[in-house]
N, C-alpha and C. Protein backbone atom coordinates (compact mmCIF):
# COMPACT_ATOMS: atom_id res chain seq x y z
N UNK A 1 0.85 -1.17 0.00
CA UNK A 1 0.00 0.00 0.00
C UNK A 1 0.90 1.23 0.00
N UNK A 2 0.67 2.47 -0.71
CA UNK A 2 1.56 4.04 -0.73
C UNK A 2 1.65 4.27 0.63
N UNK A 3 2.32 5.00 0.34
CA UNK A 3 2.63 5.54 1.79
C UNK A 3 1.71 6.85 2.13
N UNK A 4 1.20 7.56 1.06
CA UNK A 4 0.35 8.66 0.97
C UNK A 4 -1.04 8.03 1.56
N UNK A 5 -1.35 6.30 0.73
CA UNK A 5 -2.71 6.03 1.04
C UNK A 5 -2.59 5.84 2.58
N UNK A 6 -1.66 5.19 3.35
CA UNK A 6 -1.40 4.44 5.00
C UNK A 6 -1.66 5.67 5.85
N UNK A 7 -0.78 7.14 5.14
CA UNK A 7 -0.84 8.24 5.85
C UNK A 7 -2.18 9.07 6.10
N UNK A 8 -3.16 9.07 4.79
CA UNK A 8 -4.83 9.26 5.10
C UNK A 8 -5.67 8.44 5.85
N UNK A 9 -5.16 7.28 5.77
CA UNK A 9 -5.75 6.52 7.24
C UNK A 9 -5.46 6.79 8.09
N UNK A 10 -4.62 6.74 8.68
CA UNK A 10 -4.10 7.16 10.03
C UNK A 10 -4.50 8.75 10.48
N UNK A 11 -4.07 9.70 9.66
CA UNK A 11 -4.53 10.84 9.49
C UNK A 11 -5.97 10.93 9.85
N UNK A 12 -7.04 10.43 9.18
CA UNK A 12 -8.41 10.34 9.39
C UNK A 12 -9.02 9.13 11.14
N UNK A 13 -7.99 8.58 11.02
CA UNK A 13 -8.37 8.08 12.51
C UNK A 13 -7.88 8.49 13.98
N UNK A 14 -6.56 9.19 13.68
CA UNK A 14 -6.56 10.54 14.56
C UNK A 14 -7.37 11.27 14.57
N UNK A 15 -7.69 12.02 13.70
CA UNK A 15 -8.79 13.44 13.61
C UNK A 15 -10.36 12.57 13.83
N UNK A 16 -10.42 11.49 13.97
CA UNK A 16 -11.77 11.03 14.32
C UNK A 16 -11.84 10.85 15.91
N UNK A 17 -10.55 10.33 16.18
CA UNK A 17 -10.65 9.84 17.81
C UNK A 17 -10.52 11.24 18.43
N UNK A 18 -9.75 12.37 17.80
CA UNK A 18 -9.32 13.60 18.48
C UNK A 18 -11.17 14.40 18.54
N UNK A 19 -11.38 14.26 17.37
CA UNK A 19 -13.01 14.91 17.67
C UNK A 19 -13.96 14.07 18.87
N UNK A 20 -13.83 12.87 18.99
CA UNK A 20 -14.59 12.49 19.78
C UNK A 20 -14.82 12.51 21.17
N UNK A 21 -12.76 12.58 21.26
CA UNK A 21 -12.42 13.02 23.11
C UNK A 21 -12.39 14.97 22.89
N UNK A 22 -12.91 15.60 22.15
CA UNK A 22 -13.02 16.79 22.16
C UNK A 22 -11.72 17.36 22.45
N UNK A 23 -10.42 16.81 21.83
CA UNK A 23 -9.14 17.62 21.90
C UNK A 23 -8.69 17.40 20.27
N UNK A 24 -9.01 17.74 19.68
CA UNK A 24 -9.04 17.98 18.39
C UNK A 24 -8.20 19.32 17.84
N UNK A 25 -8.48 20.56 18.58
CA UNK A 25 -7.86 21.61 18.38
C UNK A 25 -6.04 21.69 19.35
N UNK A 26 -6.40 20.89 20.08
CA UNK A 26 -4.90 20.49 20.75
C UNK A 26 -4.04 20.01 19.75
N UNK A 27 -4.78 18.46 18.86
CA UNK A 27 -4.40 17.60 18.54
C UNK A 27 -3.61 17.92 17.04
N UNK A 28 -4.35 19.09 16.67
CA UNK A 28 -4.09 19.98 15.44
C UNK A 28 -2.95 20.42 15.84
N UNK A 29 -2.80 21.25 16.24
CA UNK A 29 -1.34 22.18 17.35
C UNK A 29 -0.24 21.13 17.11
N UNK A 30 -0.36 20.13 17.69
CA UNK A 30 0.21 19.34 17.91
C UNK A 30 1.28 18.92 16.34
N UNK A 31 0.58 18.26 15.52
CA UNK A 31 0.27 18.01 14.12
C UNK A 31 0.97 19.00 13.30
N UNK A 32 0.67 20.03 13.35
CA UNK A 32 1.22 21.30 13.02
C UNK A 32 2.60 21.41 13.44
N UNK A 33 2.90 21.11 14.60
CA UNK A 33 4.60 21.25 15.26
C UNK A 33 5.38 19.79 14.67
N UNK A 34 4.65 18.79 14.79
CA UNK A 34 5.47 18.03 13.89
C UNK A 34 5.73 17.83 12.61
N UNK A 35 4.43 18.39 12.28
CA UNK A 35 5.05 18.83 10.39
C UNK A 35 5.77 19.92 9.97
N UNK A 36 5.86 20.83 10.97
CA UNK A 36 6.87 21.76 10.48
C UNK A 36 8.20 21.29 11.17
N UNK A 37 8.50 20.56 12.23
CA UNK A 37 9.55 20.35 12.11
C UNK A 37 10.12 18.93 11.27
N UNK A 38 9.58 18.05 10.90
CA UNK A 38 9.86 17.59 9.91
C UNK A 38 9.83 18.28 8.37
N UNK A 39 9.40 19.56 8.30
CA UNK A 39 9.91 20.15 7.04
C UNK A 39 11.54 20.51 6.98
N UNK A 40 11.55 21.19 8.63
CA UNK A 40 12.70 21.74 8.95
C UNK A 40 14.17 21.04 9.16
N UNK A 41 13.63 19.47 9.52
CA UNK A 41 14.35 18.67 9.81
C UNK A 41 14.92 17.41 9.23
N UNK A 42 15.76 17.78 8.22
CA UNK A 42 16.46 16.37 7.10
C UNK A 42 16.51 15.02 7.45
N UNK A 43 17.35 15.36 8.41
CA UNK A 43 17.55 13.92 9.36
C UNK A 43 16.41 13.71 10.22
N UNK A 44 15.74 13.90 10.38
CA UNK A 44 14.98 13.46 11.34
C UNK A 44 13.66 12.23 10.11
N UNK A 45 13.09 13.07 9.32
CA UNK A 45 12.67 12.75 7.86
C UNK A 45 13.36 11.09 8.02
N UNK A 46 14.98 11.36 6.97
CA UNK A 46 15.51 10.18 6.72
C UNK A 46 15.27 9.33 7.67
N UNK A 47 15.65 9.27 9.10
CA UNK A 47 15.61 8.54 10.16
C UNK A 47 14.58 7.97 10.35
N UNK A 48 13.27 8.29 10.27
CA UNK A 48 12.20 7.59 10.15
C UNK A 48 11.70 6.90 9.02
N UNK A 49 12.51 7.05 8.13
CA UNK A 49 12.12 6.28 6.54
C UNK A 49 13.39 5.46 6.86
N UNK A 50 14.88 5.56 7.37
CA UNK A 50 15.31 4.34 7.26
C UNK A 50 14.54 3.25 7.81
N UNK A 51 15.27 1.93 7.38
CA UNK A 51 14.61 0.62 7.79
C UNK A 51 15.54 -0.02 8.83
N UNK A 52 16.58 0.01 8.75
CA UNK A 52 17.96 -0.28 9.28
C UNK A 52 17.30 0.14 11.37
N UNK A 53 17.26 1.17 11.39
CA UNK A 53 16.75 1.88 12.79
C UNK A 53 15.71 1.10 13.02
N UNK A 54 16.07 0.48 14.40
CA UNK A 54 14.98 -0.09 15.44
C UNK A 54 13.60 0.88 15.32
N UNK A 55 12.22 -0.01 15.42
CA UNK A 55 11.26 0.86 15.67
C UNK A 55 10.71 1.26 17.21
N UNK A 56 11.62 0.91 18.46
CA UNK A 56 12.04 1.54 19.22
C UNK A 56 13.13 2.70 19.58
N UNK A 57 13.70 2.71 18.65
CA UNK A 57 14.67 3.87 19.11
C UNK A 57 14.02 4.99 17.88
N UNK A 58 13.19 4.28 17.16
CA UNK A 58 12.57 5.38 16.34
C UNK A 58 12.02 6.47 17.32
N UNK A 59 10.46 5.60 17.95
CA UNK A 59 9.83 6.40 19.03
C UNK A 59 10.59 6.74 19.88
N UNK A 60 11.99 6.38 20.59
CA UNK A 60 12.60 7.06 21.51
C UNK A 60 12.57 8.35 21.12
N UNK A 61 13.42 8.65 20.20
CA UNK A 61 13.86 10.03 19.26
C UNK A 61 12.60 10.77 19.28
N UNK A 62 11.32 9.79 18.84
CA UNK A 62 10.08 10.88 18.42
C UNK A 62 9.83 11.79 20.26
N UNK A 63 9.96 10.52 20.98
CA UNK A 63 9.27 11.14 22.49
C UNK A 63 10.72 11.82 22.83
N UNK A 64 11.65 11.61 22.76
CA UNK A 64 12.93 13.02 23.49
C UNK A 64 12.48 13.98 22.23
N UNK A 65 12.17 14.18 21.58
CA UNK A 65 11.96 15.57 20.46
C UNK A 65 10.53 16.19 20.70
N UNK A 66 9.55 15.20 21.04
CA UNK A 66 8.33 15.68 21.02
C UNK A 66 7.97 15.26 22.46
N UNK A 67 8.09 15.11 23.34
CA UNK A 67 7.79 14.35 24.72
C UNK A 67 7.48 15.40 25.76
N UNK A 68 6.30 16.22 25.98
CA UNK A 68 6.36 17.15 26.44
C UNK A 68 5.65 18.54 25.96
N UNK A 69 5.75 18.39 24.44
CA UNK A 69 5.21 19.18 24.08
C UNK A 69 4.13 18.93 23.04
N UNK A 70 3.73 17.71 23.36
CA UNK A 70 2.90 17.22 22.34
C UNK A 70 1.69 16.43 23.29
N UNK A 71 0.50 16.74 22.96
CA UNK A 71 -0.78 16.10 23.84
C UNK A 71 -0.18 14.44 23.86
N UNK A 72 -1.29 14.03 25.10
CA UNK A 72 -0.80 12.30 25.52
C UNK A 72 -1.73 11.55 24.23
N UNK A 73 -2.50 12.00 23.77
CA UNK A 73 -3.09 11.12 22.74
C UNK A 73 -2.17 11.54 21.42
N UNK A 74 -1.58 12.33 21.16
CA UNK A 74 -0.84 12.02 19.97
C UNK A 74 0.97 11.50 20.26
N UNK A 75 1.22 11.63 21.50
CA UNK A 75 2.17 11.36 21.89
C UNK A 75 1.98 9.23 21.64
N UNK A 76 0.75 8.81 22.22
CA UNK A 76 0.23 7.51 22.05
C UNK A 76 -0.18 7.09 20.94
N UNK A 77 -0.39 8.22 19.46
CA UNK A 77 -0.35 8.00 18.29
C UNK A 77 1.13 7.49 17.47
N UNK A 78 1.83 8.04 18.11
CA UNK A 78 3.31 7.37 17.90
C UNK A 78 3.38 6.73 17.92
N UNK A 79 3.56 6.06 18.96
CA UNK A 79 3.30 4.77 19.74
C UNK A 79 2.94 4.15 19.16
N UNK A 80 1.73 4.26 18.51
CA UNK A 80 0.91 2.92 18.03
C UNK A 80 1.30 3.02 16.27
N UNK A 81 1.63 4.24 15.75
CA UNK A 81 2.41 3.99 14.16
C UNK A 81 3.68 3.41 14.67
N UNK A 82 4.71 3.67 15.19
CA UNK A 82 5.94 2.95 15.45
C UNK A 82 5.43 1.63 15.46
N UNK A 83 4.42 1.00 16.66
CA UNK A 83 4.49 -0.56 16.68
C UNK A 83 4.21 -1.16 15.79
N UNK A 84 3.75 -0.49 14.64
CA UNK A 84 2.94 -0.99 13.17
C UNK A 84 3.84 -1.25 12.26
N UNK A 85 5.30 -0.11 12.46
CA UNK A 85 6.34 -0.76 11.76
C UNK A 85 5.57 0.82 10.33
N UNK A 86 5.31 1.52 10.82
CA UNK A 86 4.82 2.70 9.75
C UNK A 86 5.09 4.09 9.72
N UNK A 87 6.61 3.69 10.58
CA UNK A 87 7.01 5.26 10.84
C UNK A 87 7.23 6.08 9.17
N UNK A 88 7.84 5.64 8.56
CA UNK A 88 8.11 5.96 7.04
C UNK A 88 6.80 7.17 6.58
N UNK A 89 5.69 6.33 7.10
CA UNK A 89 4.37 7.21 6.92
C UNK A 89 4.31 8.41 7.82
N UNK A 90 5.09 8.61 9.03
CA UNK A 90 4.73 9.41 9.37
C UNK A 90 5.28 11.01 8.71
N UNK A 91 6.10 10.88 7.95
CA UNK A 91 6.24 12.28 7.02
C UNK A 91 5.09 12.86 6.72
N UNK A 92 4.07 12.20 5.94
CA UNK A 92 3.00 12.43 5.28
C UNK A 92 1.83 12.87 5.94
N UNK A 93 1.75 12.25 7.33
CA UNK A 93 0.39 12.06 8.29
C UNK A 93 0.21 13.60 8.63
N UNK A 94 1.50 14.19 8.80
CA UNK A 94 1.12 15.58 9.48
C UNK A 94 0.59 16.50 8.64
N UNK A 95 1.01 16.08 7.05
CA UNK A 95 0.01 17.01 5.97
C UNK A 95 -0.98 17.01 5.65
N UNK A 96 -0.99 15.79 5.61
CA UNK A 96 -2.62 14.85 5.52
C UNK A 96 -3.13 15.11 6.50
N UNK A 97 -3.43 15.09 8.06
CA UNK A 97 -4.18 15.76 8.92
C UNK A 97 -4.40 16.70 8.98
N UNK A 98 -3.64 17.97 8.50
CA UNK A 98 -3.53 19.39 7.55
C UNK A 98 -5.44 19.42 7.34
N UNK A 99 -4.76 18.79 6.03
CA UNK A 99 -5.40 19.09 4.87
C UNK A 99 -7.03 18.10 5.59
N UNK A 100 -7.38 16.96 5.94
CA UNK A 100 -8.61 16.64 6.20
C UNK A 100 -9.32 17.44 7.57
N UNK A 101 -8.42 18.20 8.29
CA UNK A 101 -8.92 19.30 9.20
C UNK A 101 -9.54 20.41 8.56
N UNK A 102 -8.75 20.64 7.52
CA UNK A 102 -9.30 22.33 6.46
C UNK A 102 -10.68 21.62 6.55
N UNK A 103 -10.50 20.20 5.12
CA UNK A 103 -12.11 19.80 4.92
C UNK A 103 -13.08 19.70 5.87
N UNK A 104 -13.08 19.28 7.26
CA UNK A 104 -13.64 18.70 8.10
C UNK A 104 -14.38 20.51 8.62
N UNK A 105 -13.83 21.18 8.40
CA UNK A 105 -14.08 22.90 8.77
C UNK A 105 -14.30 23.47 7.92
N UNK A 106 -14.44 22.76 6.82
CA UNK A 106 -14.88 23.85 4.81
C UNK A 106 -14.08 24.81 4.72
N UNK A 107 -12.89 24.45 4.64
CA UNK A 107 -11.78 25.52 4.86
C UNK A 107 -10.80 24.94 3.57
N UNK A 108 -10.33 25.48 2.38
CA UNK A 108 -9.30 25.05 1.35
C UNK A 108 -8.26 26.14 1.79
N UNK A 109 -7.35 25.63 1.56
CA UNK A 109 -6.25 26.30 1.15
C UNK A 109 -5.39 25.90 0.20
N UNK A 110 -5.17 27.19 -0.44
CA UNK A 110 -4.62 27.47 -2.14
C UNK A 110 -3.42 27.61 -2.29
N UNK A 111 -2.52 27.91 -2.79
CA UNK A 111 -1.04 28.66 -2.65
C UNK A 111 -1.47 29.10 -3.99
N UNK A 112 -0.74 30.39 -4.16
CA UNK A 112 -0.51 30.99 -5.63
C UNK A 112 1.02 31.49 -5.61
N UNK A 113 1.28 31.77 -6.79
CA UNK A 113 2.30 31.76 -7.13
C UNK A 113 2.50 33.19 -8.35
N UNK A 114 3.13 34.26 -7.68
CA UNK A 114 2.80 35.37 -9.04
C UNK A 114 4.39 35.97 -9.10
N UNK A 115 4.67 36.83 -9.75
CA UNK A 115 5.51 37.69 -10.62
C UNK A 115 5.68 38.58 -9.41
N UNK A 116 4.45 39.25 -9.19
CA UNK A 116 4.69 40.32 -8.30
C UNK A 116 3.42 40.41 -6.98
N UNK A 117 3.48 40.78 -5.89
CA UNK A 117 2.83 40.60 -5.15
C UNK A 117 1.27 41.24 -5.29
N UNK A 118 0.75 40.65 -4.95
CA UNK A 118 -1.26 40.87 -5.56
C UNK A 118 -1.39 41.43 -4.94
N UNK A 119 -2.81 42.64 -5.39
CA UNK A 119 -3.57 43.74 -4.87
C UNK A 119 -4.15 42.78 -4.31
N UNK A 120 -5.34 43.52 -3.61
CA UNK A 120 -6.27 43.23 -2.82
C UNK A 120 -7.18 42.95 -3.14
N UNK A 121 -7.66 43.64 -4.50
CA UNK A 121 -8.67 43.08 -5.56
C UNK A 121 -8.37 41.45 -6.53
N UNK A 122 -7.00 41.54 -6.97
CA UNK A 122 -6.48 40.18 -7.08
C UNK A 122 -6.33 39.11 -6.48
N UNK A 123 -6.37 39.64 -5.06
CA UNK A 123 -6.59 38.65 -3.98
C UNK A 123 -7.90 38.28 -3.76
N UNK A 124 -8.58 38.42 -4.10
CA UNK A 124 -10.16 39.13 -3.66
C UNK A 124 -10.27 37.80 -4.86
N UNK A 125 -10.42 38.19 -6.35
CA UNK A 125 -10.79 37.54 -7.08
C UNK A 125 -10.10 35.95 -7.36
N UNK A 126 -9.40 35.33 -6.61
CA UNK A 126 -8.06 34.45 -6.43
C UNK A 126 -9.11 33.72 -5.61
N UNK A 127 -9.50 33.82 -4.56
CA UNK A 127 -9.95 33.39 -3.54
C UNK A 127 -11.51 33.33 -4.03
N UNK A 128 -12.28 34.09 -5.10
CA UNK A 128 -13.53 33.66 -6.04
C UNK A 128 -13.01 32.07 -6.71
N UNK A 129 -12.54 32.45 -7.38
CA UNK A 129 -11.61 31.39 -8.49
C UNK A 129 -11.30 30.01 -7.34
N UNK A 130 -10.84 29.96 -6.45
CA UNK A 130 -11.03 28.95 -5.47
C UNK A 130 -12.27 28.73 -4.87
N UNK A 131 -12.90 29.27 -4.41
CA UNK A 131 -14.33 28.57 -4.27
C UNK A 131 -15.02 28.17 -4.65
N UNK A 132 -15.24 28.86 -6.30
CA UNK A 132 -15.84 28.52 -7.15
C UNK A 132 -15.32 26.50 -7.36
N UNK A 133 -13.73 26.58 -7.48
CA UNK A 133 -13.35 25.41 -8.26
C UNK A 133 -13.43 24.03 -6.63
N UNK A 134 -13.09 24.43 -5.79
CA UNK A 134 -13.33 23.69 -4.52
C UNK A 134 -14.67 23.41 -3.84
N UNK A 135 -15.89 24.43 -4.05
CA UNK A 135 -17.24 24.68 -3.53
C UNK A 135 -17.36 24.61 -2.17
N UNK A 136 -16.00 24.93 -1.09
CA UNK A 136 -15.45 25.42 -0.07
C UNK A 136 -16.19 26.62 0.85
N UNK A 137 -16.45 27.45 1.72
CA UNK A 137 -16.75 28.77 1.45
C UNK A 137 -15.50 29.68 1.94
N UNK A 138 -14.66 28.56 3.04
CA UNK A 138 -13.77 29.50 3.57
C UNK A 138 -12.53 29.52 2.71
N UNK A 139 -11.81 30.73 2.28
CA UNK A 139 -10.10 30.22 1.96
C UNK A 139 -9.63 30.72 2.15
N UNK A 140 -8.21 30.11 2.06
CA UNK A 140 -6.63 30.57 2.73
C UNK A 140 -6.09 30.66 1.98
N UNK A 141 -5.09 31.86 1.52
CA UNK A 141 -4.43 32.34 -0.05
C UNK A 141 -3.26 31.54 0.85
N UNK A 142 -1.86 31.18 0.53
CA UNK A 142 -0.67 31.83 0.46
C UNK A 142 -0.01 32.03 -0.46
N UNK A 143 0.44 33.21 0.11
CA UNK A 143 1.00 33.53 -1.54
C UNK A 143 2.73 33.92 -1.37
N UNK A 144 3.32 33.73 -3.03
CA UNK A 144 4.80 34.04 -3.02
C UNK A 144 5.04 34.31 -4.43
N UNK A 145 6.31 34.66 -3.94
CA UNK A 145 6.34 35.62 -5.57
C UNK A 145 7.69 35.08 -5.69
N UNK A 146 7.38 34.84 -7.46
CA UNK A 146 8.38 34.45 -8.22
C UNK A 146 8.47 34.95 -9.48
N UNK A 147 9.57 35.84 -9.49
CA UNK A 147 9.74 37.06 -10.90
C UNK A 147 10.53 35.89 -11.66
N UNK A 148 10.59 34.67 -11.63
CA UNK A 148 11.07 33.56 -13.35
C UNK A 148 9.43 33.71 -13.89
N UNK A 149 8.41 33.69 -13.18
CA UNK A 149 7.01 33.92 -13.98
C UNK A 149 7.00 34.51 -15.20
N UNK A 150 7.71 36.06 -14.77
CA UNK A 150 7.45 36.78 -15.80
C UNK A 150 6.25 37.86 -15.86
N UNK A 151 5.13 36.74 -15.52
CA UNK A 151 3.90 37.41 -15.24
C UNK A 151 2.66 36.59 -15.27
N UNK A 152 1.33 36.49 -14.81
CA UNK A 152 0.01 35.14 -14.85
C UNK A 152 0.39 35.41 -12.84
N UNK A 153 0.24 33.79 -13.02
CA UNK A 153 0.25 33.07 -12.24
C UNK A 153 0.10 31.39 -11.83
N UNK A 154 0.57 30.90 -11.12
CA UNK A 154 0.73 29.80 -10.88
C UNK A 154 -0.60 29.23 -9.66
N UNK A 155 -1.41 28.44 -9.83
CA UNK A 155 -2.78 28.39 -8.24
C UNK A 155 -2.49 27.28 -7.94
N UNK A 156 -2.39 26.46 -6.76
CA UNK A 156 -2.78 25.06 -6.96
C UNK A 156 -3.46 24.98 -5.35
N UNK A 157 -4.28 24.33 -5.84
CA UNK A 157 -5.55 23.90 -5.36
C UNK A 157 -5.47 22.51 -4.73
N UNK A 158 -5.05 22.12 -3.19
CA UNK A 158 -4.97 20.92 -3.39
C UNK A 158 -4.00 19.87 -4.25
N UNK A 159 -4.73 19.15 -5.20
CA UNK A 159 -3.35 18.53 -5.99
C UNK A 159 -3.68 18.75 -7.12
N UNK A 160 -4.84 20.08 -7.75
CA UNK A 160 -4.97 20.67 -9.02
C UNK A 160 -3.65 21.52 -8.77
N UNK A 161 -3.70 21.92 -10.24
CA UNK A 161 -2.80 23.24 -10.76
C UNK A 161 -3.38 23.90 -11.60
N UNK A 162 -3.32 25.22 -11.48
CA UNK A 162 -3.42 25.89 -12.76
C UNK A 162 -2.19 27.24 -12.94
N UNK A 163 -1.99 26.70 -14.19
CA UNK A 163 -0.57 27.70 -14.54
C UNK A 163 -0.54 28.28 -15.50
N UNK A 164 -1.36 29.47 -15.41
CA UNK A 164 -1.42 30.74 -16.10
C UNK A 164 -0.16 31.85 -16.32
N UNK A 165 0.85 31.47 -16.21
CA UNK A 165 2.24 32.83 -16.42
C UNK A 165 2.75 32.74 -17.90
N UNK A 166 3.47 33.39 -17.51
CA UNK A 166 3.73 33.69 -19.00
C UNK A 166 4.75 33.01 -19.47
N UNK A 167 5.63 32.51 -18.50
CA UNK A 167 6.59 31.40 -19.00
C UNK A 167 6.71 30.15 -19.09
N UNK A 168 5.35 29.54 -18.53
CA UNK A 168 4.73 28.57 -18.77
C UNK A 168 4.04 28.28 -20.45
N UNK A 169 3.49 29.91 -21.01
CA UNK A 169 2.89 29.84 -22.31
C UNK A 169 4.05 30.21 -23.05
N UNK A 170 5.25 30.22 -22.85
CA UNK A 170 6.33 30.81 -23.37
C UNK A 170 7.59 29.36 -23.94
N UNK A 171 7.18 28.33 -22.94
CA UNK A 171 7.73 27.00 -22.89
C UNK A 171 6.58 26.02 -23.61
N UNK A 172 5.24 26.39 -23.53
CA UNK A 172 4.49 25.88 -24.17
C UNK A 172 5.07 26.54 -26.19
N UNK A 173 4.79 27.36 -26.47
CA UNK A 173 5.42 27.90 -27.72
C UNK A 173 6.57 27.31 -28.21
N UNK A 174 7.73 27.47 -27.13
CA UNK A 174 9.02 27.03 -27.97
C UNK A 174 8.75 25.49 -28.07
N UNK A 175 8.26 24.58 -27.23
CA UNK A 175 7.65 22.83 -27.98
C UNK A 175 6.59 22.98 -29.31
N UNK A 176 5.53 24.04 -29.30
CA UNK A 176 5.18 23.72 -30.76
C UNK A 176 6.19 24.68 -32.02
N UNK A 177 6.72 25.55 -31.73
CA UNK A 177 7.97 25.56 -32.91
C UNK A 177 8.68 24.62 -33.13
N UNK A 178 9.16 23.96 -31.82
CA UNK A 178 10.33 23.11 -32.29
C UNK A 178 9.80 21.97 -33.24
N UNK A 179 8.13 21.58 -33.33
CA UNK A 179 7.72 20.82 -34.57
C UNK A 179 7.79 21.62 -35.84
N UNK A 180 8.53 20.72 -36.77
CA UNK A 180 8.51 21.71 -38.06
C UNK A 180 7.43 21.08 -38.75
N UNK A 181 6.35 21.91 -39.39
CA UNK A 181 5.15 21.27 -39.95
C UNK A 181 5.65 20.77 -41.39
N UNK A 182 7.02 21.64 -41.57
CA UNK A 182 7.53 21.67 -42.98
C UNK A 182 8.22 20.33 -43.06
N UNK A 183 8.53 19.84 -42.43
CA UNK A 183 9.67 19.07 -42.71
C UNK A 183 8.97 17.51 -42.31
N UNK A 184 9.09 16.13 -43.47
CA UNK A 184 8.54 15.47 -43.36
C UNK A 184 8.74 14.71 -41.90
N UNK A 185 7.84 14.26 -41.83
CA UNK A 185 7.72 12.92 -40.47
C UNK A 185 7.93 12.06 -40.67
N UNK A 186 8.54 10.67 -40.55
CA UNK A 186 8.85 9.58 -40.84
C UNK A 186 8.24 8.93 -39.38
């Protein structure tokens, strides 16, 4: 099984047990600190995807890093992915709980991607353009700017994209020149 699919299970049976003992918004917090420090943290990542490492000294590492500052039910979520032998998954779980918390609250969040930083009206209409395509009501822009654009923009939605810049239609062009209509095909 992916490791993406193991990580939405788990993901969804945390955020089910966390709603039910009504620490859900802890449990988020929580979730949140370990996915950003596994963004932040290379080795820590590898270390749990090696295979070689005991899946006890895995959770050791997880509880001296997180032991303390992490609620007792997700601290015991460890626990119980380590004994499964599914730490590998846990990269993924903290995005994936992310992202089925937004849903679970009708909440998307977008990233865009522009040239130069958006008005307020661009922002305004960015965040139409996402509701419309999600049927969401709440959203969350983030946004960053990248002058290789040129100019457009880049949206992605989840695991849509849409890539409207100009150097995207600029790379699209130079592949249909490089077909010569003139010159036979074999």
């Amino acid at each position: 099984m992916s490791e993406l699919r193991v990580a939405s299970r788990y993901a969804k049976s945390l955020l089910d047990l966390a709603e039910e003992r009504g620490t859900l918004e802890q449990v988020k917090q929580d979730m949140d600190l370990f996915a950003k420090t596994l963004d932040e943290n290379r080795e820590l990542r590898l270390l749990l995807r090696n295979p070689i490492v005991k899946h006890d000294k895995k959770l050791a590492i997880l509880n001296a890093v997180f032991g303390g500052k992490v609620s007792e039910l997700t601290s015991k979520f460890f626990s119980i992915v380590t004994q499964h032998g599914r730490e590998s998954a846990l990269a993924y779980i903290g995005s994936e709980f992310r992202n089925q918390y937004n849903l679970l609250r009708g909440m998307q969040v977008a990233e865009v991607t522009t040239a130069a930083p958006l008005t307020a009206e661009l922002r305004e209409q960015l965040r139409q353009v996402v509701r419309q395509q999600s049927g969401l009501p709440q959203v969350t822009l983030t946004e960053k700017v990248d002058a290789s654009l040129i100019g457009g923009f880049v949206l992605r939605i989840g695991d849509r994209l849409i890539d409207d810049s100009v150097s995207y239609r600029l790379r699209k062009l130079r592949t249909e020149f490089s077909k010569n209509p003139y010159q036979s095909q074999l």
